[in-house]
C-alpha atoms as a PDB file:
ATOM      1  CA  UNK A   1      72.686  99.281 -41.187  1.00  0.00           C
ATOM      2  CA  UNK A   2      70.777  98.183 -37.605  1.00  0.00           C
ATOM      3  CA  UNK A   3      70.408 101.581 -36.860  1.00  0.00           C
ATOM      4  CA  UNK A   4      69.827 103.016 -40.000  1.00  0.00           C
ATOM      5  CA  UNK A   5      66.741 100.227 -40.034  1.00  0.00           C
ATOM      6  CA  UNK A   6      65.370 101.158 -36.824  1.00  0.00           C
ATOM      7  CA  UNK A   7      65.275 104.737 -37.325  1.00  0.00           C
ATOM      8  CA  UNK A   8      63.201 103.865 -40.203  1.00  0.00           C
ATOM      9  CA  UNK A   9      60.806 101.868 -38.791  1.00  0.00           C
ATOM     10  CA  UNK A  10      60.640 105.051 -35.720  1.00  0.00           C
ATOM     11  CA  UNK A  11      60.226 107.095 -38.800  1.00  0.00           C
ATOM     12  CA  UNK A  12      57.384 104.953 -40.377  1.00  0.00           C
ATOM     13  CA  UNK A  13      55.350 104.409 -36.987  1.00  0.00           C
ATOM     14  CA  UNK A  14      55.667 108.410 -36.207  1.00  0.00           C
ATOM     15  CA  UNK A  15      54.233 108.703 -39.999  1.00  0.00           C
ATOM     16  CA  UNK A  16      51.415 106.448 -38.841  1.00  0.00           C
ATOM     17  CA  UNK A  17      50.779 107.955 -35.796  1.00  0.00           C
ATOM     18  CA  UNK A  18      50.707 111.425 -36.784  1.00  0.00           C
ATOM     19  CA  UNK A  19      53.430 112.155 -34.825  1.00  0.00           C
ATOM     20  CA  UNK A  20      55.745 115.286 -35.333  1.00  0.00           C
ATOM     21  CA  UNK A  21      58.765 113.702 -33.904  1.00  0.00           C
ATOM     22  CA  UNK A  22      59.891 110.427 -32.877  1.00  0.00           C
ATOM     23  CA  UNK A  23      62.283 109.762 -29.884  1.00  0.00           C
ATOM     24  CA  UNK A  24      65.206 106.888 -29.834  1.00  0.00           C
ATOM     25  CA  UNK A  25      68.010 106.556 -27.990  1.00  0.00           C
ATOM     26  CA  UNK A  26      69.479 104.713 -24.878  1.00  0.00           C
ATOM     27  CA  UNK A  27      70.045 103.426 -21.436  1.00  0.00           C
ATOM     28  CA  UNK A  28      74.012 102.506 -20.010  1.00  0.00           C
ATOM     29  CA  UNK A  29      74.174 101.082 -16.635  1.00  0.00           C
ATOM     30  CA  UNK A  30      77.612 100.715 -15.001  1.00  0.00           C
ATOM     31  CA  UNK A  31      78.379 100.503 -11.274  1.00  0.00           C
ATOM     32  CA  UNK A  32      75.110 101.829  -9.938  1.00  0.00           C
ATOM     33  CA  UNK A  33      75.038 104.604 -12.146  1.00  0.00           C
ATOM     34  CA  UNK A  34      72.570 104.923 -15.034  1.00  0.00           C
ATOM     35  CA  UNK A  35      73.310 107.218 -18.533  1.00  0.00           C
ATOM     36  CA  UNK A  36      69.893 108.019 -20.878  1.00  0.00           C
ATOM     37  CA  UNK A  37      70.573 109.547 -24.099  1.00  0.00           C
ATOM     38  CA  UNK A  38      67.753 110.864 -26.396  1.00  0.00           C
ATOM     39  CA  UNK A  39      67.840 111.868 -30.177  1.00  0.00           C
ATOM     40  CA  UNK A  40      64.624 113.923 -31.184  1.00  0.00           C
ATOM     41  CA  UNK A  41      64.088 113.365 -34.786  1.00  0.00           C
ATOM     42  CA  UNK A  42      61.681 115.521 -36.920  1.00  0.00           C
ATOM     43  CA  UNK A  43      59.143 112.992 -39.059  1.00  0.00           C
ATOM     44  CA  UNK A  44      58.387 114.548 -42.110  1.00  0.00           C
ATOM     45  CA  UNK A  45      62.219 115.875 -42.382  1.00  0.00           C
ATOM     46  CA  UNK A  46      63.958 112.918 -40.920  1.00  0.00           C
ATOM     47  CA  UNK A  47      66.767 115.757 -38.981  1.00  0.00           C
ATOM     48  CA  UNK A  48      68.023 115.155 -35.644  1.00  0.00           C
ATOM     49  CA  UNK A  49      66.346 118.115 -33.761  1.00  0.00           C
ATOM     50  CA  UNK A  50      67.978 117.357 -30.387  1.00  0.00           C
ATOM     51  CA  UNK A  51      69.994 114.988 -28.647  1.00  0.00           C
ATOM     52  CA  UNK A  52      69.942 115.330 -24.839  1.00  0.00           C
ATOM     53  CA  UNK A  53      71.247 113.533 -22.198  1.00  0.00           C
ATOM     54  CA  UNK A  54      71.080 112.993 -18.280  1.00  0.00           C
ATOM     55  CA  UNK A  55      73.003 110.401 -15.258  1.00  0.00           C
ATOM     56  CA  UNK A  56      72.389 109.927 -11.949  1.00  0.00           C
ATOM     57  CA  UNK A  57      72.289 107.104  -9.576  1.00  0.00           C
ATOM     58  CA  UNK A  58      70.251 104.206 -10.838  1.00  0.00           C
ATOM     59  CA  UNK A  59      68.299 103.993  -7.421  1.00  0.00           C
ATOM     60  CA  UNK A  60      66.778 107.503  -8.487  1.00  0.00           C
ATOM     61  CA  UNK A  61      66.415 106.402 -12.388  1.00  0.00           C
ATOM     62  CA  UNK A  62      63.367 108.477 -12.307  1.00  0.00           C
ATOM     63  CA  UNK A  63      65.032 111.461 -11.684  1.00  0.00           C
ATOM     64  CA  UNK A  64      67.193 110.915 -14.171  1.00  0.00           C
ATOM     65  CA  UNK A  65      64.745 110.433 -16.473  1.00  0.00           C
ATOM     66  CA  UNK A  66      62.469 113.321 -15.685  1.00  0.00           C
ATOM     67  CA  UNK A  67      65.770 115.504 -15.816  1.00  0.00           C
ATOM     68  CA  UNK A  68      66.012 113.970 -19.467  1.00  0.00           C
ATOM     69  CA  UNK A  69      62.292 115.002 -20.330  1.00  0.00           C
ATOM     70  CA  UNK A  70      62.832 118.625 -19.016  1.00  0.00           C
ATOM     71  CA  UNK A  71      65.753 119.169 -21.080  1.00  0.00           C
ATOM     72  CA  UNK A  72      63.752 117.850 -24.424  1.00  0.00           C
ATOM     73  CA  UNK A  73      60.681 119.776 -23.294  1.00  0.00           C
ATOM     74  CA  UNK A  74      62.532 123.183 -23.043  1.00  0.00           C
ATOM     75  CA  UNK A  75      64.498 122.829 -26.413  1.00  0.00           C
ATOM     76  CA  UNK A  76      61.492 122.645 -27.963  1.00  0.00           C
ATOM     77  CA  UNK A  77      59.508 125.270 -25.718  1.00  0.00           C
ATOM     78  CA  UNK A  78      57.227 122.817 -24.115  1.00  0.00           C
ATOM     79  CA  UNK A  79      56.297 122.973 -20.604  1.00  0.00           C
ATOM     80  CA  UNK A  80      56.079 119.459 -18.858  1.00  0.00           C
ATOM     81  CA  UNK A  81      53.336 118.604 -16.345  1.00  0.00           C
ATOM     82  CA  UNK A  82      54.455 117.624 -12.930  1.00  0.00           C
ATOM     83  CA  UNK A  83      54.686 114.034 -12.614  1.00  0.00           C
ATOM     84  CA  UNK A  84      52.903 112.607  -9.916  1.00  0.00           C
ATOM     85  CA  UNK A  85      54.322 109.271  -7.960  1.00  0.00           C
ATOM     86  CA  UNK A  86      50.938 107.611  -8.307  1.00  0.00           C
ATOM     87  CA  UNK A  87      50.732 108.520 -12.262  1.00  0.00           C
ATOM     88  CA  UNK A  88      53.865 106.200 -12.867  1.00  0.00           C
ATOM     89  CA  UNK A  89      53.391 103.029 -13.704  1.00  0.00           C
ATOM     90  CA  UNK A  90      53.761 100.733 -10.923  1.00  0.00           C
ATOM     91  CA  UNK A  91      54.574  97.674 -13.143  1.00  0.00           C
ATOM     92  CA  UNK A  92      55.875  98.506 -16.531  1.00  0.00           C
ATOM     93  CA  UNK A  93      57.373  95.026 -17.216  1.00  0.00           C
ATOM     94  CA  UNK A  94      53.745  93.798 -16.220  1.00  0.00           C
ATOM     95  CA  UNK A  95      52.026  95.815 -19.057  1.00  0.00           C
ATOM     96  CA  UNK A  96      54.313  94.977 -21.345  1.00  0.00           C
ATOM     97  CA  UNK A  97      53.573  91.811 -21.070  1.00  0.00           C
ATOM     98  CA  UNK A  98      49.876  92.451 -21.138  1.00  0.00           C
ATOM     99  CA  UNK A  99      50.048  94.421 -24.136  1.00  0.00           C
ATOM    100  CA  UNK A 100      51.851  91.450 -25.968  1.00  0.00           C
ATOM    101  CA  UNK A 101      49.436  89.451 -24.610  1.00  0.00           C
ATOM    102  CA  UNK A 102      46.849  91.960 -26.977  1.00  0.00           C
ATOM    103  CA  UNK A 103      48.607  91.385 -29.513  1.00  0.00           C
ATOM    104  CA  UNK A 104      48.839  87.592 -29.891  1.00  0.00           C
ATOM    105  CA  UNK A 105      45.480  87.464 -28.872  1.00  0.00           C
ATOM    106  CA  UNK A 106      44.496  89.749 -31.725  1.00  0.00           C
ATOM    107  CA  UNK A 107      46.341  88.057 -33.820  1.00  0.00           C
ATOM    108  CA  UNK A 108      44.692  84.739 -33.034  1.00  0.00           C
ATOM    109  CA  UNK A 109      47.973  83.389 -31.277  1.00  0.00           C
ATOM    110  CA  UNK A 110      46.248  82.327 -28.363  1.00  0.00           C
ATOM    111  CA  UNK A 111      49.151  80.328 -26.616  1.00  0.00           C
ATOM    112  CA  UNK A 112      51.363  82.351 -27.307  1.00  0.00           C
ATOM    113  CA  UNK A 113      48.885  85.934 -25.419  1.00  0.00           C
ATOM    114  CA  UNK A 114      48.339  82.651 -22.945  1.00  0.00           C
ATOM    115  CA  UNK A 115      52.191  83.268 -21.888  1.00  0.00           C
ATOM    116  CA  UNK A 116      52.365  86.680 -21.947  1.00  0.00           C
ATOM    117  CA  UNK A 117      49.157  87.078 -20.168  1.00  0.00           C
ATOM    118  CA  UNK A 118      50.329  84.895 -17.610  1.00  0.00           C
ATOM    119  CA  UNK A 119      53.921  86.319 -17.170  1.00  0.00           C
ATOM    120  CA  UNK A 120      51.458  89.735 -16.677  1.00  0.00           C
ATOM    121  CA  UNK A 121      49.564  88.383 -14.115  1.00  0.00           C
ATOM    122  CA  UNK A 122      53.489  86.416 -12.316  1.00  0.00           C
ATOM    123  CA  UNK A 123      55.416  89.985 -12.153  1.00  0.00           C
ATOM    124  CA  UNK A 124      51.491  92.056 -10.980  1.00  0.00           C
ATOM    125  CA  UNK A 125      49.009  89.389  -9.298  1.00  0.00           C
ATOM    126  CA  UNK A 126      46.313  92.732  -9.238  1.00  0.00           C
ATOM    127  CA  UNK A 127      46.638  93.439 -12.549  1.00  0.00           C
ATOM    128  CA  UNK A 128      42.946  93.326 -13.186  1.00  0.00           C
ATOM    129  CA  UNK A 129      42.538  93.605 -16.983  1.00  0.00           C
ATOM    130  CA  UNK A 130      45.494  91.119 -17.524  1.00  0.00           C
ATOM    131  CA  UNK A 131      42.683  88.262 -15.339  1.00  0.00           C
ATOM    132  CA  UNK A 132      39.992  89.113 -17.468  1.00  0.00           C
ATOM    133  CA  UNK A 133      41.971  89.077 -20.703  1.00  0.00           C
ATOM    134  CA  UNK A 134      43.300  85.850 -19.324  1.00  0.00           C
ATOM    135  CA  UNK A 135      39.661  84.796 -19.142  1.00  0.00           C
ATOM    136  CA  UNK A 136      38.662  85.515 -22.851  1.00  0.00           C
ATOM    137  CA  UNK A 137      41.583  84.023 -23.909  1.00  0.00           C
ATOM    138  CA  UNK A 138      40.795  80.579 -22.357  1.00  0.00           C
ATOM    139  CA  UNK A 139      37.578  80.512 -23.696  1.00  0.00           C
ATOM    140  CA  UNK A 140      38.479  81.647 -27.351  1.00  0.00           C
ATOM    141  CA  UNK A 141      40.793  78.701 -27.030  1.00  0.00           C
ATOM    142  CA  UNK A 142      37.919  76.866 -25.796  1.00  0.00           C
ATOM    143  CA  UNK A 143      39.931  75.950 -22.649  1.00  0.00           C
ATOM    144  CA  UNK A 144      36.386  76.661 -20.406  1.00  0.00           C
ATOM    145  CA  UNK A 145      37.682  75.121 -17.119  1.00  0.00           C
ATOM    146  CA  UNK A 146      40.475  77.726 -17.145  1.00  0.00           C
ATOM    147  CA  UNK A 147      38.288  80.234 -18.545  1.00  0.00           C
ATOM    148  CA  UNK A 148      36.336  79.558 -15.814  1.00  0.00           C
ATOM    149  CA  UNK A 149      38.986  79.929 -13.274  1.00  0.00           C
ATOM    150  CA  UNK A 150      40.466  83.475 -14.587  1.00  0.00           C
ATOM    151  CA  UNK A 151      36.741  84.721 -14.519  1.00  0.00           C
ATOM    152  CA  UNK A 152      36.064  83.551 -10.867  1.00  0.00           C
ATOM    153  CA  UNK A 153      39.266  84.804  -9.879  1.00  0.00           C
ATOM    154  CA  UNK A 154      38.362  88.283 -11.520  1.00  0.00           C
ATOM    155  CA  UNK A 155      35.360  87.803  -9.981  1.00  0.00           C
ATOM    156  CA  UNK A 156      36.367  87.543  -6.460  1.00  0.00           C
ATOM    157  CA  UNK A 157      39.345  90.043  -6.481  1.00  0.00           C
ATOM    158  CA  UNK A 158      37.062  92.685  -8.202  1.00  0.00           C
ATOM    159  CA  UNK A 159      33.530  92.591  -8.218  1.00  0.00           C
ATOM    160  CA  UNK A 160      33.292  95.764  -8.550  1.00  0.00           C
ATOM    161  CA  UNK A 161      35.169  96.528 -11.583  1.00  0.00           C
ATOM    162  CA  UNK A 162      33.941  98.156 -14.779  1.00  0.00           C
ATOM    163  CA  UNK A 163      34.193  94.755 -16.603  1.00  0.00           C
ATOM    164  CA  UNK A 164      32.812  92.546 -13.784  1.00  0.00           C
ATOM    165  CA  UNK A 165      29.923  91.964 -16.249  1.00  0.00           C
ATOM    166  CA  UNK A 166      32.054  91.173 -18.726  1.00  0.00           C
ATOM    167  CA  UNK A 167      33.657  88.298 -16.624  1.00  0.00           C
ATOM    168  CA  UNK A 168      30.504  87.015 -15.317  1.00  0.00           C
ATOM    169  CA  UNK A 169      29.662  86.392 -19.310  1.00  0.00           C
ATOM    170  CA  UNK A 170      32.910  84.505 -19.373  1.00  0.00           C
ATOM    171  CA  UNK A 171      31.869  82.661 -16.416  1.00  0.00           C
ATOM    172  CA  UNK A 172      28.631  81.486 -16.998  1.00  0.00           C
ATOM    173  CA  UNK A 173      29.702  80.847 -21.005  1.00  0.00           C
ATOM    174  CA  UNK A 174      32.317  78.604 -19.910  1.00  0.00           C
ATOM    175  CA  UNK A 175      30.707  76.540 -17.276  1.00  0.00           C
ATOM    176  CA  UNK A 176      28.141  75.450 -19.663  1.00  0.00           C
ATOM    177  CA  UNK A 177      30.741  73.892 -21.465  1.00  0.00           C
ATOM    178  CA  UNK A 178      32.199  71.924 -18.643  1.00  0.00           C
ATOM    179  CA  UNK A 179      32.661  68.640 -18.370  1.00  0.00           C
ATOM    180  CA  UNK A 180      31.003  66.857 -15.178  1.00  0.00           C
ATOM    181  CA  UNK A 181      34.894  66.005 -14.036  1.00  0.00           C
ATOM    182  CA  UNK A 182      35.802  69.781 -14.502  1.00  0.00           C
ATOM    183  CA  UNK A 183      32.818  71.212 -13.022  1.00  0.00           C
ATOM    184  CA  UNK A 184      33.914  68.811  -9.451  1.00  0.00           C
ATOM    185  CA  UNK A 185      37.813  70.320 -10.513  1.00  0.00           C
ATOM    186  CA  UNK A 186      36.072  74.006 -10.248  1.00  0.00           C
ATOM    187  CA  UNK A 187      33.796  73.567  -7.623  1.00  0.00           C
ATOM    188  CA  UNK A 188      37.224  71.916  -5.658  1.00  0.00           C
ATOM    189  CA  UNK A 189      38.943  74.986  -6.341  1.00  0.00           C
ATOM    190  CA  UNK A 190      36.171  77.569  -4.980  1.00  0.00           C
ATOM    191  CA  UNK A 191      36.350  75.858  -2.278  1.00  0.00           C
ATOM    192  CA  UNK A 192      39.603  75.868  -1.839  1.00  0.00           C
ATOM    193  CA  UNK A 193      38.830  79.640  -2.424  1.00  0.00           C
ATOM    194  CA  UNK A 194      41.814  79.785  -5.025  1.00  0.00           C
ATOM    195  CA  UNK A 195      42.843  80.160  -8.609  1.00  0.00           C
ATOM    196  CA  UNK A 196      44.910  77.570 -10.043  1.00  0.00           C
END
């Protein structure tokens, strides 16, 4: 029934997404070796196309994993790009967090994108967007002396960044809305030429 109900709900974002195929499968770990199955299912047919699988050491996971994708790419006559070191993602726990954070935040859940915005920013302190988002956060919460923080924060670490603008909004926004006590609490911090 679990899996029956998770296939489905592959099958129904693949419909969604346009997607020919959707991928599922798994990851086994078990005395520093790591085991990745994949099942390539067909969308509009719901058939198992492939199932593929690859183990190696889990120090070299990506190995094993690129291994995986070349098998799946050749049954079905694809030719992979070369994956570069710098094009993997550094901090994949990081953006997952940041892209619940999106999601609460979206939602209107604002403590809750607070959290995961934060636990972003705890596993990848230069994860730039995860700051700014941090930023509008705080002030859609109307929290401005944090707001104000994240934004100075953004500010210094990148003022060069596509969205520096964008944080200097945030800034300026939410320190007219400070209070005289949190305007001495920010000005303490900047000088203390620190976030939080």
């Amino acid at each position: 029934m679990c899996r029956s109900k998770t296939l489905g709900r592959s099958y129904g974002a693949g419909r969604l997404l346009g997607a020919d195929y959707v991928l599922t499968g798994g990851v086994a770990v078990l005395d520093r070796k790591v085991k990745v199955n994949a099942h390539l299912f067909d969308v509009k047919t719901t058939q198992l196309v492939r199932s593929e699988s690859a183990q190696g050491a889990l120090d070299d996971c990506m190995a094993v994993v690129t291994e995986l994708a070349q098998k799946l790419a050749k049954d079905l006559n694809r030719v992979l790009p070369e994956v570069k070191p710098e094009d993997v993602d550094k901090s994949p726990e990081a953006n997952l967090h940041y892209m619940r954070g999106l999601g609460y935040y979206y939602a209107g859940m604002y403590d809750q994108a607070a959290m995961e915005l934060l636990n972003a920013l705890s596993l990848s302190p230069s994860h730039a967007d995860a700051r700014l988002w941090c930023a509008r956060n705080f002030l859609a919460q109307r929290e401005y002396l944090h707001a104000a923080v994240e934004a100075g924060a953004f500010l210094k670490d990148w003022p060069d960044h596509r969205s520096a603008a964008e944080a200097r909004r945030i800034l300026s926004a939410s320190e007219e809305k400070l209070e005289p006590w949190e305007k001495d609490e920010l000005q303490a911090l900047q000088a203390r030429g620190g976030s939080r």
